[in-house]
Structure formats: structure tokens, C-alpha cells
N, C-alpha and C. Protein backbone atom coordinates (compact mmCIF):
# COMPACT_ATOMS: atom_id res chain seq x y z
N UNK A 1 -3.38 -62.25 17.32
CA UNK A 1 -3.58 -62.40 18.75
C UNK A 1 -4.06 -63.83 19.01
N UNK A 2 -3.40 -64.20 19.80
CA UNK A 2 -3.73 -65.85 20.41
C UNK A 2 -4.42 -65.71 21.70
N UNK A 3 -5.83 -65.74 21.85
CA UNK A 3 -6.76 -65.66 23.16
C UNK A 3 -7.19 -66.93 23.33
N UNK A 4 -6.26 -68.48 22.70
CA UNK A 4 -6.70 -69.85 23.38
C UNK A 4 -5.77 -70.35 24.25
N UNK A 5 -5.36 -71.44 24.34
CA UNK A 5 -4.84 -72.08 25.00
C UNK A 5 -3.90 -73.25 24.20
N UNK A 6 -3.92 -73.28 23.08
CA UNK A 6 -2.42 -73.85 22.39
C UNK A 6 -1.73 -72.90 21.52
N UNK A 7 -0.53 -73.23 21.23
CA UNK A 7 0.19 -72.59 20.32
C UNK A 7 -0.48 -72.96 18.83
N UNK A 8 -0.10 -71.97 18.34
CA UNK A 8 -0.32 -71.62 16.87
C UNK A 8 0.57 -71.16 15.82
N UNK A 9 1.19 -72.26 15.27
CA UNK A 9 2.17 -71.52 13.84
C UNK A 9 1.38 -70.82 12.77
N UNK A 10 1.23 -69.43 12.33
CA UNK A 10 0.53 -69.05 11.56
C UNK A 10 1.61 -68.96 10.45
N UNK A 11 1.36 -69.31 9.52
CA UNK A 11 2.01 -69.33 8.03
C UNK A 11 1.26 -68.71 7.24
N UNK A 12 2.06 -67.99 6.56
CA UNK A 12 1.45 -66.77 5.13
C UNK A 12 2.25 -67.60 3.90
N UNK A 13 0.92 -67.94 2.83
CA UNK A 13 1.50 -68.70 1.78
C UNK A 13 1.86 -67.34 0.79
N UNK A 14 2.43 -67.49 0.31
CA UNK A 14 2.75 -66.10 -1.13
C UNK A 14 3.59 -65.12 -0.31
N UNK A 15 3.53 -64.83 0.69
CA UNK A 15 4.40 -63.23 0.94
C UNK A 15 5.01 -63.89 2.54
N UNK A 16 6.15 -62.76 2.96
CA UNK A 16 6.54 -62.75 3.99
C UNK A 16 6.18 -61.79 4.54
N UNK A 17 6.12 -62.30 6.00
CA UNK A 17 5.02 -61.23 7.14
C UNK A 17 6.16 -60.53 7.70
N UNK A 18 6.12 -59.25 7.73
CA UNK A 18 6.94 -58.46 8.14
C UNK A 18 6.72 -57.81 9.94
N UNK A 19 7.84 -58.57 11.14
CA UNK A 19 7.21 -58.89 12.11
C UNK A 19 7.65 -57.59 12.98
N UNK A 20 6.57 -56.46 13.29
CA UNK A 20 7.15 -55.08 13.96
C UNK A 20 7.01 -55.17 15.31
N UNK A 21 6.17 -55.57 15.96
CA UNK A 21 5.57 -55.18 17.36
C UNK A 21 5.42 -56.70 18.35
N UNK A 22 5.80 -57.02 19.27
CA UNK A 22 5.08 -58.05 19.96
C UNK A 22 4.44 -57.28 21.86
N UNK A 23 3.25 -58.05 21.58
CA UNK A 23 2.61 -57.65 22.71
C UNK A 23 2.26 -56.15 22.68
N UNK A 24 2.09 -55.54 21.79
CA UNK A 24 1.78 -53.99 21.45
C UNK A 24 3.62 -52.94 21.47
N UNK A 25 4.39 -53.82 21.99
CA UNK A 25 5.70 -53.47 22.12
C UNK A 25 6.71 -53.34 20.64
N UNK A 26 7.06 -52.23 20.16
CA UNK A 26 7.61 -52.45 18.61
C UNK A 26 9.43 -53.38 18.91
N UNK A 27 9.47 -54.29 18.02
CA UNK A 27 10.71 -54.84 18.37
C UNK A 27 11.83 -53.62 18.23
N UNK A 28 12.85 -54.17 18.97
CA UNK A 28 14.27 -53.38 18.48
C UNK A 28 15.10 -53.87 16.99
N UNK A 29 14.31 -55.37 16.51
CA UNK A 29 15.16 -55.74 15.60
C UNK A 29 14.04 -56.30 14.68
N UNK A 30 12.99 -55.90 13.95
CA UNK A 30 11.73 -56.07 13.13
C UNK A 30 12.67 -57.38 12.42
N UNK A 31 11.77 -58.32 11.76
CA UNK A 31 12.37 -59.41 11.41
C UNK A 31 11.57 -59.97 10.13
N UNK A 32 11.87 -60.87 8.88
CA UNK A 32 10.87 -61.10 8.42
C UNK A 32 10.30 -62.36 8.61
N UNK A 33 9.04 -63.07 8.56
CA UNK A 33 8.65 -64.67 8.91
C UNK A 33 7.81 -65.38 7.54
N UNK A 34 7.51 -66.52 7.31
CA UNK A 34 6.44 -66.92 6.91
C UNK A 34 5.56 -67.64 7.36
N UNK A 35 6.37 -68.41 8.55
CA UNK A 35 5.84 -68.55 10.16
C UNK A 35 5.84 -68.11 11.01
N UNK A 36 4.68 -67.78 12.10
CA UNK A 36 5.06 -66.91 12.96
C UNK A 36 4.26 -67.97 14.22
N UNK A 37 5.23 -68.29 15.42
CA UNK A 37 4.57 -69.08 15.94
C UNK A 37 3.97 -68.20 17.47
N UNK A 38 2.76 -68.17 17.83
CA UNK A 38 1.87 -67.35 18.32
C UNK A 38 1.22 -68.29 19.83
N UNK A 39 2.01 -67.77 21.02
CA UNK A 39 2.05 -69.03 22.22
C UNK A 39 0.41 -67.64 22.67
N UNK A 40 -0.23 -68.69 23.70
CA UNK A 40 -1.35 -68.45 24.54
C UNK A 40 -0.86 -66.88 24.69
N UNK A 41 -2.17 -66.21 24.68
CA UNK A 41 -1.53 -65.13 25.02
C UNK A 41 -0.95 -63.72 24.67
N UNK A 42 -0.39 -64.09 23.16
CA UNK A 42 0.91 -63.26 22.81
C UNK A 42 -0.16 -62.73 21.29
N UNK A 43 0.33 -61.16 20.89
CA UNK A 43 -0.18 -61.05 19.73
C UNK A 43 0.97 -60.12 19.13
N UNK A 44 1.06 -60.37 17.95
CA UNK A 44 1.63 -59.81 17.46
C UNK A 44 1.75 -58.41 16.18
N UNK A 45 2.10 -57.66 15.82
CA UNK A 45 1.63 -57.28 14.45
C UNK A 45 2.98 -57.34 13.01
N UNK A 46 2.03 -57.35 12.05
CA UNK A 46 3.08 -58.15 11.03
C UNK A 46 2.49 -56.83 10.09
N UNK A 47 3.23 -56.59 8.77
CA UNK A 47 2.93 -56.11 7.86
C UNK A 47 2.87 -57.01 6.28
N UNK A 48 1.96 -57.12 5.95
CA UNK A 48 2.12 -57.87 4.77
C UNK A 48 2.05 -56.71 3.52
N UNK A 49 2.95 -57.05 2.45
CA UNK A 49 3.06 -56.09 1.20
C UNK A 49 2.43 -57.27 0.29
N UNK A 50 1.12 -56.88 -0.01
CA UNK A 50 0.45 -57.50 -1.17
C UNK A 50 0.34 -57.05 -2.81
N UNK A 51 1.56 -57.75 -3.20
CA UNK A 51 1.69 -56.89 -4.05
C UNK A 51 1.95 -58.16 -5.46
N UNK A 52 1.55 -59.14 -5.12
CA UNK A 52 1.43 -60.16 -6.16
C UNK A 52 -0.32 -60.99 -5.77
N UNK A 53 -0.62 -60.63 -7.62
CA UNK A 53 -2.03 -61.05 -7.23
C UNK A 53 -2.01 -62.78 -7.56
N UNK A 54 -3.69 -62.47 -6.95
CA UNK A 54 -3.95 -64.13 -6.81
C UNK A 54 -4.75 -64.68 -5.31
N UNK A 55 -4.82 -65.85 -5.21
CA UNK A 55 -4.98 -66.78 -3.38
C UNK A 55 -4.53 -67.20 -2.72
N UNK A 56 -4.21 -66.28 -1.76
CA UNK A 56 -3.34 -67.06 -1.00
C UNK A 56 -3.61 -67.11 0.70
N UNK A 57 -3.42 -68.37 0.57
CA UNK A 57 -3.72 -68.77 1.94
C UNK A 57 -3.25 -68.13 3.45
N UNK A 58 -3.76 -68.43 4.35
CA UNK A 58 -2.87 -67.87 5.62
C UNK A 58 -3.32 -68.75 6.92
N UNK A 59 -2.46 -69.24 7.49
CA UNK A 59 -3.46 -70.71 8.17
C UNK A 59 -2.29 -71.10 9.52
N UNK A 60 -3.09 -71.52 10.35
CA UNK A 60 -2.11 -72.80 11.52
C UNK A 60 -1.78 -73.65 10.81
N UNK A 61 0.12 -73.80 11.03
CA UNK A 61 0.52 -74.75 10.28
C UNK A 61 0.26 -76.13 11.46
N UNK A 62 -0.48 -76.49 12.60
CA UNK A 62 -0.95 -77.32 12.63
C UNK A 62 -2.04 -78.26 12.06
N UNK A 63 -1.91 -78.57 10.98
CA UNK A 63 -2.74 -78.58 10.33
C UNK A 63 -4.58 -79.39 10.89
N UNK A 64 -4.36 -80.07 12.11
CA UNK A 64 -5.85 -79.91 12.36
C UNK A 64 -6.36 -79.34 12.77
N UNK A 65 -5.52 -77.76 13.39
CA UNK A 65 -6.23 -76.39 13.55
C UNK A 65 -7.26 -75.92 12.83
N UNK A 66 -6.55 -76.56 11.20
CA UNK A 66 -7.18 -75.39 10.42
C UNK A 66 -7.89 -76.67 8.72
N UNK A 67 -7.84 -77.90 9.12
CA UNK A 67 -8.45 -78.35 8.31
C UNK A 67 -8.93 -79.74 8.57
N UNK A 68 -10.28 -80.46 8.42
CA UNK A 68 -10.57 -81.79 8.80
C UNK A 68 -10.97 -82.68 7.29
N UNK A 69 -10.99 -83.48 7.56
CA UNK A 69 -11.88 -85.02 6.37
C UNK A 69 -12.61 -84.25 5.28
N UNK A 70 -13.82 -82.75 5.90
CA UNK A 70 -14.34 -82.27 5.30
C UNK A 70 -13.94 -81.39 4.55
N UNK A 71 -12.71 -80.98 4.81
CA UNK A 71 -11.85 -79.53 3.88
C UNK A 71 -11.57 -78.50 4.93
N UNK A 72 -10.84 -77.55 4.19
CA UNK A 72 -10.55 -76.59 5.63
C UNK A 72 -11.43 -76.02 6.56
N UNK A 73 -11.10 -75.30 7.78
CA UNK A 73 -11.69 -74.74 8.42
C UNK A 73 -11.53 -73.85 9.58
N UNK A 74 -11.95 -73.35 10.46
CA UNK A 74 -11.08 -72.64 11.35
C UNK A 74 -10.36 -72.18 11.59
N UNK A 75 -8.32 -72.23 11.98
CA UNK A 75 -7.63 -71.04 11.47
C UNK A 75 -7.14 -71.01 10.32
N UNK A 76 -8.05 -70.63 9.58
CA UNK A 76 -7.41 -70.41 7.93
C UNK A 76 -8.26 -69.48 7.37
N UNK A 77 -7.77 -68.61 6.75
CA UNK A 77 -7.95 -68.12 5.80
C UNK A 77 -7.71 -67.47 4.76
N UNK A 78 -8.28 -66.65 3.82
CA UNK A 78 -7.90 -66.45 2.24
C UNK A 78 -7.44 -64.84 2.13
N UNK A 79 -5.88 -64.68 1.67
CA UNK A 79 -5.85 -63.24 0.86
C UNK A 79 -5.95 -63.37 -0.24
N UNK A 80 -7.32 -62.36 -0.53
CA UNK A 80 -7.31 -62.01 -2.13
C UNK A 80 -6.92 -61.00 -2.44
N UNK A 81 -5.81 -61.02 -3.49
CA UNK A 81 -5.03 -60.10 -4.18
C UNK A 81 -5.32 -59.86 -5.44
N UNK A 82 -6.19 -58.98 -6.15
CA UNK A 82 -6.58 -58.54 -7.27
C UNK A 82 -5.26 -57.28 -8.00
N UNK A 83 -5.40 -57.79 -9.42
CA UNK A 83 -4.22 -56.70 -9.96
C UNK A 83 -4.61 -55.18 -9.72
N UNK A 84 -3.85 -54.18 -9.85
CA UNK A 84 -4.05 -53.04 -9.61
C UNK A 84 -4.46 -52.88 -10.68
């Protein structure tokens, strides 16, 4: 869900986001992404199959959304995938 006021490419590093619903509405044609770009406003739901372990990121591919001078921050963050 995007409740600011710019767009937001969200990118899933390791898996593809499996894209069902926009605006609580299920699509007619589910799609898969590894970007999903997310305008003022709009939310979406995705399914991710985590099924390779490890870290992996998930972030605004704008990248000064989500990282400054100091290292990342803000829209980013970490899936941890532990083996079964």
C-alpha cells in the first residue's frame, strides 16, 4: 500500500511477486513482477513463494527512497529465508 505522495517501484530481490489483487479488487489476469510500481494511493497484494533460503532484499527501486551516504534505510527491507 502506497499512503504517500510519490511513486514507488518495489522490487523483490530472489523471487517473483506473484501479483493477485489491485485496490482490494482480484485481477482477471494475475501476473508475475519483480517490480511492482505502486502510484499514490494504490495497494496491491502479491504472493511471494519463499522457497529458496538466504537474504533477500525487498526495496524502492528508487534508490534514495530506500538508501543514503549512511547505508540503507526506509523503503527497504529484509526476507529471511531459513532452510526447512
Amino acid at each position: 500500500m502506497n499512503e504517500g505522495l510519490q511513486i514507488h517501484p518495489m522490487h523483490s530481490h530472489g523471487y517473483y511477486m506473484s501479483v493477485t489483487h489491485k485496490d482490494g479488487f482480484p485481477l482477471e489476469h494475475p501476473y508475475k513482477a519483480d517490480v511492482l510500481n505502486i502510484a499514490p494511493g494504490e495497494r496491491y497484494d502479491v504472493i511471494i513463494v519463499a522457497d529458496e533460503p538466504g537474504v533477500w532484499a525487498f526495496h524502492c527501486h528508487i534508490l534514495t527512497h530506500a538508501e543514503s551516504p549512511h547505508g540503507m534505510f526506509g523503503m527497504v527491507t529484509a526476507l529471511i529465508v531459513n532452510e526447512a
